[in-house]
Protein backbone atom coordinates (compact mmCIF):
# COMPACT_ATOMS: atom_id res chain seq x y z
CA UNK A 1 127.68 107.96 58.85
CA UNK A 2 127.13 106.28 55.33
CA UNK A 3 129.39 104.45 53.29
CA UNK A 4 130.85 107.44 51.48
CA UNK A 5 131.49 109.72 54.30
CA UNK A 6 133.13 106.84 55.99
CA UNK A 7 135.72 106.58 52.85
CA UNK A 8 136.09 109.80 52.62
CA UNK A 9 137.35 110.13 56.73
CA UNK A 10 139.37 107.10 56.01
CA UNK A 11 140.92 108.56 53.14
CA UNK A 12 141.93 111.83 55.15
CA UNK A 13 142.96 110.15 58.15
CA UNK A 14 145.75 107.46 55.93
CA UNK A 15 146.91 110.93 54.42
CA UNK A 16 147.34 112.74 57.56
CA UNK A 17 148.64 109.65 58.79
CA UNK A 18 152.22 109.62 57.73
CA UNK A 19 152.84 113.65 58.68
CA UNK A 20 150.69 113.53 62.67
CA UNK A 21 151.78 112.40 65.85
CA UNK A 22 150.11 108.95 66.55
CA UNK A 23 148.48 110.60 69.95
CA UNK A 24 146.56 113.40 66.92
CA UNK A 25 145.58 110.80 65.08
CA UNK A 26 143.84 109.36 68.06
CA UNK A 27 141.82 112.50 68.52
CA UNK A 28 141.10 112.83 64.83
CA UNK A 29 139.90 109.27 64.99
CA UNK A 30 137.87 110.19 68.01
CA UNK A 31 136.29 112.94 66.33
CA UNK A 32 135.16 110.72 63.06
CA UNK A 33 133.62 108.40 65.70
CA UNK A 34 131.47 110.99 67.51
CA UNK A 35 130.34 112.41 63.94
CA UNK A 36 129.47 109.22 63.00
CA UNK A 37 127.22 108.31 66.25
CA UNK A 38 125.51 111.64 66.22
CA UNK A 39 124.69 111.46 62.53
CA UNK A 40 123.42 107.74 63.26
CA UNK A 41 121.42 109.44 66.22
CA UNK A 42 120.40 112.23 64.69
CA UNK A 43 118.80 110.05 61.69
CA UNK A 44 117.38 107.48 64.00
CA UNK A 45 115.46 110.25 66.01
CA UNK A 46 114.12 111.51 62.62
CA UNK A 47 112.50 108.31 61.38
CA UNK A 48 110.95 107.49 65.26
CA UNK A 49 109.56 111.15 64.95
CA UNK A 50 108.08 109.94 61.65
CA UNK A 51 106.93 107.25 62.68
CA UNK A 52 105.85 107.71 65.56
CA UNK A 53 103.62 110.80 63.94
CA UNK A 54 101.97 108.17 61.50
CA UNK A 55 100.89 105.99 64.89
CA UNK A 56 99.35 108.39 66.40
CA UNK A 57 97.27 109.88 63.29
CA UNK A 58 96.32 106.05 62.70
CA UNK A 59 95.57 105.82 67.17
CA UNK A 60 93.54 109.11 66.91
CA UNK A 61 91.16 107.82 63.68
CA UNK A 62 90.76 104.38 65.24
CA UNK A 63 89.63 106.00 68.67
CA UNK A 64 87.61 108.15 66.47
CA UNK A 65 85.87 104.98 65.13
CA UNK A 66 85.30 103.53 69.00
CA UNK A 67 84.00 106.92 69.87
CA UNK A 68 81.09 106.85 67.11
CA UNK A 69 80.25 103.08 68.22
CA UNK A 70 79.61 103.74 71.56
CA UNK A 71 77.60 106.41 71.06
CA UNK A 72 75.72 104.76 69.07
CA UNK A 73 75.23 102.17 71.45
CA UNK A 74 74.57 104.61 74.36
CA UNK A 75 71.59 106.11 71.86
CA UNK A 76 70.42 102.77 71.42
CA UNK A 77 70.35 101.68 75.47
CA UNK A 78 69.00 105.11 75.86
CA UNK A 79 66.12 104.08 73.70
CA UNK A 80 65.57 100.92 75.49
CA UNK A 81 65.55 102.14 78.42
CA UNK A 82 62.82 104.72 77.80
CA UNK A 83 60.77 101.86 76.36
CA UNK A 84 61.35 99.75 79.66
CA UNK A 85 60.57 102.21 82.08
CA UNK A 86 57.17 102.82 80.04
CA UNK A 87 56.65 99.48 80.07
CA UNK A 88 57.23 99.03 83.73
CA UNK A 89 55.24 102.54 84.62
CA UNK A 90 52.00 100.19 82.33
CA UNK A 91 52.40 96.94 84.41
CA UNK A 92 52.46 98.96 87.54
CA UNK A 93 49.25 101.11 86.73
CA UNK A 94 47.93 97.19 86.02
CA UNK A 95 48.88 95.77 89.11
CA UNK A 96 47.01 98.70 91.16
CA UNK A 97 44.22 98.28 89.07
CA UNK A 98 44.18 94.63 89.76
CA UNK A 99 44.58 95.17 93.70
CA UNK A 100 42.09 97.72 93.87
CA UNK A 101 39.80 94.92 92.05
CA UNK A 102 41.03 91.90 94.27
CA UNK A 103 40.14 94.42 97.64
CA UNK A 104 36.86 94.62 95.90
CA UNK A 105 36.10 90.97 95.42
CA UNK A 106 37.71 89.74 98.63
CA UNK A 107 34.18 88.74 99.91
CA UNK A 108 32.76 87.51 96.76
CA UNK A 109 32.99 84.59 94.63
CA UNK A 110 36.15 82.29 95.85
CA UNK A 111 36.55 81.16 92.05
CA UNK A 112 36.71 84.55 90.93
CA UNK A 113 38.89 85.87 93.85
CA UNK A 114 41.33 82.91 92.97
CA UNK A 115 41.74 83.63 89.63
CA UNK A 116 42.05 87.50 90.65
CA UNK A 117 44.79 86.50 92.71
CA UNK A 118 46.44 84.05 90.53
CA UNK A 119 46.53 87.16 88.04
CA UNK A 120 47.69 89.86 90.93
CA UNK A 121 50.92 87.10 90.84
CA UNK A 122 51.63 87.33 87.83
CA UNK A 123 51.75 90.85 87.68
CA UNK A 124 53.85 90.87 90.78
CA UNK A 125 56.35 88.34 89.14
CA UNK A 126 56.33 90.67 85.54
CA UNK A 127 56.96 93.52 87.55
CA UNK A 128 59.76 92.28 88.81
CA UNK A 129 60.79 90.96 86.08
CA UNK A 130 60.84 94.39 84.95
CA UNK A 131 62.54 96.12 87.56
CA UNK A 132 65.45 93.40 87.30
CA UNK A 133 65.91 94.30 83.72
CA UNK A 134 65.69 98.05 84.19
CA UNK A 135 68.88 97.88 86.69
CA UNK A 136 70.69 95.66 84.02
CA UNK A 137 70.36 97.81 81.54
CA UNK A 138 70.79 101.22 83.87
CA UNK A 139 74.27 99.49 84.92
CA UNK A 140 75.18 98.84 81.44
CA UNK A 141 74.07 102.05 80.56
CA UNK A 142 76.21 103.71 83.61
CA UNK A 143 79.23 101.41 82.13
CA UNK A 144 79.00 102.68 78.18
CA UNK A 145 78.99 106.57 79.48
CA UNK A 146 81.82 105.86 81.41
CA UNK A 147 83.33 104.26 78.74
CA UNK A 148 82.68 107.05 76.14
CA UNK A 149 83.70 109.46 78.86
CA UNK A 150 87.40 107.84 78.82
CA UNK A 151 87.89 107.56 75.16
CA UNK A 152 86.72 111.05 74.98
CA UNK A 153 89.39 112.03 77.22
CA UNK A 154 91.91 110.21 75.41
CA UNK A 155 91.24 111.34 72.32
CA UNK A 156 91.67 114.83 73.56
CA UNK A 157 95.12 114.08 74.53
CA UNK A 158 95.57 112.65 71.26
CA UNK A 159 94.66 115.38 69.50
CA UNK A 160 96.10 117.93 71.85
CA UNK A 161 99.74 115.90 71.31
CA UNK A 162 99.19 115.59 67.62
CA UNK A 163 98.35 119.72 67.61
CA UNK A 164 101.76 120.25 69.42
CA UNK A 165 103.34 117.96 66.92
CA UNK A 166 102.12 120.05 63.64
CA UNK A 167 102.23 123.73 65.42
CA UNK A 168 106.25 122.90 65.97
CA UNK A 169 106.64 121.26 62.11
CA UNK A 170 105.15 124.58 61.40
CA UNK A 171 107.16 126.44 63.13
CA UNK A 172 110.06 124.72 61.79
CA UNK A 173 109.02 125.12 58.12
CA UNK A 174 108.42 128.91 58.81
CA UNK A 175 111.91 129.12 60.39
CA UNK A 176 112.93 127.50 57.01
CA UNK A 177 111.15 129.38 55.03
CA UNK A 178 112.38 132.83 56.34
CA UNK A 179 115.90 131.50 56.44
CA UNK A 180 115.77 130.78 52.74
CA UNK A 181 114.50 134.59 52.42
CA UNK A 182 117.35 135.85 54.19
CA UNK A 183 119.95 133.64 52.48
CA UNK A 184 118.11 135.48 49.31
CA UNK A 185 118.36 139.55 50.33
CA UNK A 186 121.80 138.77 51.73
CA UNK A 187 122.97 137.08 48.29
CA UNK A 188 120.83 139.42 46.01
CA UNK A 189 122.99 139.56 42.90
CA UNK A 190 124.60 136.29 42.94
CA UNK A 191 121.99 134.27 42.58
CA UNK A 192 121.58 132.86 39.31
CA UNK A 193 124.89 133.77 38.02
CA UNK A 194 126.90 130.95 39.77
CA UNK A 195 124.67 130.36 43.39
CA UNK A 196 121.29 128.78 43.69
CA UNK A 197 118.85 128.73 46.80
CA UNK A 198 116.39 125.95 47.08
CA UNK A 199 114.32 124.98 49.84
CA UNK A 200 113.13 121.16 50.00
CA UNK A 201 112.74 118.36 52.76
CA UNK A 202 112.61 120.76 55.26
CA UNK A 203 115.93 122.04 54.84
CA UNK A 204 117.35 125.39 52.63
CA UNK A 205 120.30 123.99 49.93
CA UNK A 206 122.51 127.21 48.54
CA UNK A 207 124.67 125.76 46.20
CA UNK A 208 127.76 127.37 44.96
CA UNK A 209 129.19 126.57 41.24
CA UNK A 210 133.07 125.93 40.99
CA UNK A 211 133.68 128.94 39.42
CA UNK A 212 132.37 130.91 42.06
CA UNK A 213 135.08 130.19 44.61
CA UNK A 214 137.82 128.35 43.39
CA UNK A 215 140.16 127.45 40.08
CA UNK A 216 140.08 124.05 38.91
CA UNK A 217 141.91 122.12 41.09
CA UNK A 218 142.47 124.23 44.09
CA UNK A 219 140.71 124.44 46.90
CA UNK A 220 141.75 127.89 47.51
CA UNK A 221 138.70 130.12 47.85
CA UNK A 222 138.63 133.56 45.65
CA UNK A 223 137.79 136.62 46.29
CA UNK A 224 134.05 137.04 45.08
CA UNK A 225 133.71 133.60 46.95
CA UNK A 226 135.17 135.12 50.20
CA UNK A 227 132.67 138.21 49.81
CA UNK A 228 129.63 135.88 49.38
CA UNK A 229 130.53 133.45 52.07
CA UNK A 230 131.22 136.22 54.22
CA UNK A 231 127.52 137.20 53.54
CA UNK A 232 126.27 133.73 53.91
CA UNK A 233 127.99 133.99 57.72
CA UNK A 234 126.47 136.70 58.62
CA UNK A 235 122.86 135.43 58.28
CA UNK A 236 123.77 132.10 59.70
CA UNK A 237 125.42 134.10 63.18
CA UNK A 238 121.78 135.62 63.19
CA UNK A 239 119.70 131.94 63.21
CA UNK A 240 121.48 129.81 66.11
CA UNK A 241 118.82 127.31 65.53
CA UNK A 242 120.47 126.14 62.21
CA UNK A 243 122.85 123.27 61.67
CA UNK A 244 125.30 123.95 58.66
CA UNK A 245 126.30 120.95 56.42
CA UNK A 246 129.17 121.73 53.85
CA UNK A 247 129.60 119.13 51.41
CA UNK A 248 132.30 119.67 48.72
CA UNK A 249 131.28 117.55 44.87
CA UNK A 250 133.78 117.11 42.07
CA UNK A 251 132.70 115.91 38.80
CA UNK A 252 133.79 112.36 37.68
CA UNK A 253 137.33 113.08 35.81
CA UNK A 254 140.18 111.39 37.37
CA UNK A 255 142.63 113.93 39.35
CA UNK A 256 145.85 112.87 39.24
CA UNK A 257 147.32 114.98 41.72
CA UNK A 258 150.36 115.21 44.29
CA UNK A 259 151.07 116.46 47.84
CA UNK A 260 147.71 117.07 49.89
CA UNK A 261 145.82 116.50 46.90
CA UNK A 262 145.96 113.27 45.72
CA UNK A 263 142.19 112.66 43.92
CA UNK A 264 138.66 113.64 43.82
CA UNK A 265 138.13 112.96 47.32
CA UNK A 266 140.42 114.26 48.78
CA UNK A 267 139.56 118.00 47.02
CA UNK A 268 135.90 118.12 47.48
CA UNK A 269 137.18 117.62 51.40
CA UNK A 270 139.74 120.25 51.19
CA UNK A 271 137.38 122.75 49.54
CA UNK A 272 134.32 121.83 52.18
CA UNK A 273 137.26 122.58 54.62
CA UNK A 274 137.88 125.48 53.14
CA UNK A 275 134.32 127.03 52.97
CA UNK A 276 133.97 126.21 56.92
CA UNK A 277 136.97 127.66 58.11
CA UNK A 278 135.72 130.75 56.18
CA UNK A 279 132.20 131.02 57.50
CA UNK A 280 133.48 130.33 61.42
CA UNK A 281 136.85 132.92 61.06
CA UNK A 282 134.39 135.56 59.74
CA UNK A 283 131.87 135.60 62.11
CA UNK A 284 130.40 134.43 65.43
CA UNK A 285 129.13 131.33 64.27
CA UNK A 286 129.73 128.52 66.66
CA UNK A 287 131.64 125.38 64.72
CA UNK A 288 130.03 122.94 66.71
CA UNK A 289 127.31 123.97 63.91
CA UNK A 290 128.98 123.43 61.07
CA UNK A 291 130.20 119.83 59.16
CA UNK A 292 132.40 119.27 56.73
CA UNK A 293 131.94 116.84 54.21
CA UNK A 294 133.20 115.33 50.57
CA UNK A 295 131.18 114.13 48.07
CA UNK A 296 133.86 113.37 45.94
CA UNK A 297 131.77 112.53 42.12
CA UNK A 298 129.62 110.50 43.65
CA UNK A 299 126.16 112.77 43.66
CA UNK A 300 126.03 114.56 40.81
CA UNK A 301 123.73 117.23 39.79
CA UNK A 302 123.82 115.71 36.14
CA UNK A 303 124.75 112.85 34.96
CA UNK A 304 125.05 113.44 30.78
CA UNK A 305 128.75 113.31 31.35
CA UNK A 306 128.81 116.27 28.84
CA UNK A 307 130.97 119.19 29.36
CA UNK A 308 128.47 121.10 30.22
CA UNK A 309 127.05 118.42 32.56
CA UNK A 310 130.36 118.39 34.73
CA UNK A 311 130.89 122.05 35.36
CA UNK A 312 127.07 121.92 37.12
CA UNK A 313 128.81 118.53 39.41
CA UNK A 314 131.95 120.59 40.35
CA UNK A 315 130.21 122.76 42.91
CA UNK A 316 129.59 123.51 47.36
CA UNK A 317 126.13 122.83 48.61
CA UNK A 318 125.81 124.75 52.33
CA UNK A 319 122.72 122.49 53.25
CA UNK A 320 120.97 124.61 56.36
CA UNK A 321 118.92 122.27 58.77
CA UNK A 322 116.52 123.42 61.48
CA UNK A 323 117.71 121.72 64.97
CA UNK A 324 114.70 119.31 66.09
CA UNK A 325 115.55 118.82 70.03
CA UNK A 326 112.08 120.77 70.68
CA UNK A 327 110.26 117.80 68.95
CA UNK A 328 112.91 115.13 70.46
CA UNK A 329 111.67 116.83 73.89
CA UNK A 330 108.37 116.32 73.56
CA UNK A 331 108.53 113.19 72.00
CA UNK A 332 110.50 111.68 75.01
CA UNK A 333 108.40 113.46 77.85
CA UNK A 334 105.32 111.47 76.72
């Protein structure tokens, strides 16, 4: 939980306070906790998803680079050894030569035999020469295919994980992407004349103006807001894969209020509050789905501080979030 959210439960809970039982507040201070861990969680899992997605993009180009090397070196120990075993195949034609010669001299000159013989050594000892090089380089030969082999497979697996990783981002962005189309046909008439439907970061953001649901200063929501929340609910009791963020903004004029409603923060809660307990008692939606949050004036859609400027702050954003435990999953399996 940031810094905000974390004023804005403590500004709740020391209202509350004075009018709950001690053993409520408990709970409701329970609650805040378990918000805040998962929302710590649930950001901490994003950026090691990130991450992690970087590594192996950078893993799979460096492996790509080892791949091309040794290749290159097989093609080049390839080459040698063709030119060593041609080598070898010459000395050995030599050396018959040379013992078919010696056999022929055997009876003659002793000089000549001598030197014959001293030659038919040499041979022998280039020969072997030869043959002790040849197995060198077969074994290292044998060593860089195996080699190649095993970064080969590896980089399959690499790629294979990376193709899972980008066929599920895909899938999520399509889920996003025909969300936002629904949220569209189901709102078809409002949009533009108080509610707006973006879709950025991965997420869809239909924002509500003030004067779409409530008066100034109440968090009571009016009809035409209860009619287009009620359609909103209805689309989001169709996608169970969605997580529903309500976040209530103010703009940045003092409220000077009494009772329940004290300030700024404490009505964009109230009218978050509002728009949840809306979408859940109108349809099947399950509220584990669904936060409420204020914003109080502290992220403003302008800041001109003009009139015109603060009607655009006072407003609801519904921010509609693809869950990610598919990735999570296969993240943690590997």
């Amino acid at each position: 939980m940031d810094k905000k959210n974390f004023i804005v439960a403590i500004s709740v809970i020391s209202i509350l306070f004075s009018c709950v039982p001690a053993r409520k507040y408990e709970e409701l201070k329970s609650k805040q906790q378990n918000c805040s861990e998962e929302n710590a969680a649930l950001k901490k899992q994003v950026q090691t998803l990130e991450e992690e997605n970087n590594e192996y993009a950078t893993s799979i180009d460096v492996m790509k680079k080892e791949k091309a090397t040794l290749e290159t070196d097989l093609e080049l120990l390839q080459k040698s050894y063709d030119q060593m075993k041609t080598n070898y195949d010459n000395i050995n034609n030599t050396y018959q030569l040379l013992l078919d010669k010696n056999n022929e001299l055997l009876a003659g000159n002793k000089t000549a035999t001598q030197k014959l013989m001293t030659q038919l050594q040499k041979s022998q000892e280039e020969l072997q020469a030869q043959e002790d090089a040849l197995r060198t380089l077969e074994g290292s030969l044998q060593k860089k295919e195996k080699e190649l082999n095993a970064l080969t497979i590896a980089l399959n697996e690499r790629e294979k994980r990376v193709n899972e990783l980008e066929a599920m981002i895909n899938r999520k962005d399509s889920l996003v992407n025909a969300l936002k189309n629904k949220v569209k046909e189901a709102l078809l008439g409002f949009e533009n004349n108080g509610l707006t439907i973006e879709q950025k970061n991965g997420k869809v953001y239909v924002s509500l103006d003030e004067s779409l649901l409530f008066t100034s200063g109440s968090y009571a929501v009016g009809t035409k807001g209860i009619t287009v929340l009620k359609k909103l609910a209805k689309v989001l009791e169709q996608n169970q894969e969605i997580n529903i963020m309500v976040e209530g903004h103010t703009d940045n004029v003092p409220l000077k209020g009494s009772g329940d409603i004290s300030d700024n923060w404490d009505l964009s809660v109230k009218r978050a509050t509002s728009v949840v307990k809306i979408i859940t008692t109108s349809s099947k939606v399950n509220p584990k789905r669904l936060t409420a949050a204020g914003r109080s004036e502290y992220l403003p859609l302008d800041v001109s501080n003009t009139a015109e400027g603060r009607t655009k702050n006072r407003r609801i954003e519904i921010i509609l979030t693809p869950k990610l435990d598919e990735l999570f999953e296969l993240l943690e399996s590997n």
